[in-house]
Protein backbone atom coordinates (compact mmCIF):
# COMPACT_ATOMS: atom_id res chain seq x y z
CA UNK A 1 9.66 -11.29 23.83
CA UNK A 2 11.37 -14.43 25.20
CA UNK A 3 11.76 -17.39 23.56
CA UNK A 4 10.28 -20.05 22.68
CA UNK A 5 7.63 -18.07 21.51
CA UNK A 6 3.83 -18.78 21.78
CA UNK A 7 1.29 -18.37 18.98
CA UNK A 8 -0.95 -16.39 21.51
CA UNK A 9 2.29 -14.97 22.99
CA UNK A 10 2.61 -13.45 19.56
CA UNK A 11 -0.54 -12.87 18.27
CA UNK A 12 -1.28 -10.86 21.78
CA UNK A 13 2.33 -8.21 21.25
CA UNK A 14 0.99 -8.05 17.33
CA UNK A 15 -2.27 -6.35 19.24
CA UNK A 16 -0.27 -4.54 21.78
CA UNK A 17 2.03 -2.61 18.83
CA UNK A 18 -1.26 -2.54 16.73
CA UNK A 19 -2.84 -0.06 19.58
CA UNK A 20 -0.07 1.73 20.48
CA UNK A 21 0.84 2.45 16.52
CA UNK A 22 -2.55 3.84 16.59
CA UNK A 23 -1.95 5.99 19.64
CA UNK A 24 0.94 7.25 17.94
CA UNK A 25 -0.83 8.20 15.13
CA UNK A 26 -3.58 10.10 16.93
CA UNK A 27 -0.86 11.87 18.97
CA UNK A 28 0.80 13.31 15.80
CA UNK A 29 -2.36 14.40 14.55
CA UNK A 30 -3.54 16.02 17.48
CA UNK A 31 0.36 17.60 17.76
CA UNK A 32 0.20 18.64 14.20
CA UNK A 33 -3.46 19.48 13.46
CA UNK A 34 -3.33 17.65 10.10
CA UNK A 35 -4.88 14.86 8.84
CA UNK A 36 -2.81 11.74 6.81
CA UNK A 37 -3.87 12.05 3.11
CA UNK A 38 -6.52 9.82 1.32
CA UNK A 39 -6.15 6.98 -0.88
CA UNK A 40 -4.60 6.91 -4.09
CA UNK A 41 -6.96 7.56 -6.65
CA UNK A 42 -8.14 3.83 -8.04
CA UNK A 43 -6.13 5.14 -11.65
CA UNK A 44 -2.93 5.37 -9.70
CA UNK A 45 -0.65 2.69 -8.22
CA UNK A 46 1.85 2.30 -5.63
CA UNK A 47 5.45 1.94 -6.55
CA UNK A 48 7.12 -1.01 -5.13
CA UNK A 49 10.44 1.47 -4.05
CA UNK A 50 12.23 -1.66 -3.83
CA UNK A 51 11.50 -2.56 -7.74
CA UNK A 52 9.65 0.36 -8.93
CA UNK A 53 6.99 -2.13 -10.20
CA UNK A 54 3.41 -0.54 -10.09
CA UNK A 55 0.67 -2.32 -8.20
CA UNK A 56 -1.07 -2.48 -11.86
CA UNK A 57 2.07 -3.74 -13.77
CA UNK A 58 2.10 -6.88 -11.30
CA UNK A 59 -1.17 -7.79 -11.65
């Protein structure tokens, strides 16, 4: 994207990528036949891998 860049200039790629993450998605899926797995259980947290701080311990 050229500069300067435009809010809407912006805001429109962010929907662009959005769509074709999605597509992405849908095509490994379909290529795979599997599914992505659920949520975490609400009793478990996400490690930060950067700190290994759990969504619970930094709240």
């Amino acid at each position: 994207m050229p500069w300067p860049r435009r809010k809407r200039d912006v805001a429109a790629r962010s929907v662009e990528l959005r769509h074709q993450l999605l597509r992405n998605l849908e095509h490994a899926k379909a290529i795979t036949r599997r599914e992505l797995p659920g949520p975490l259980p609400a009793r478990d947290a996400d490690p930060d891998p950067a700190t290994g701080v759990t969504d619970a311990e930094a709240s």
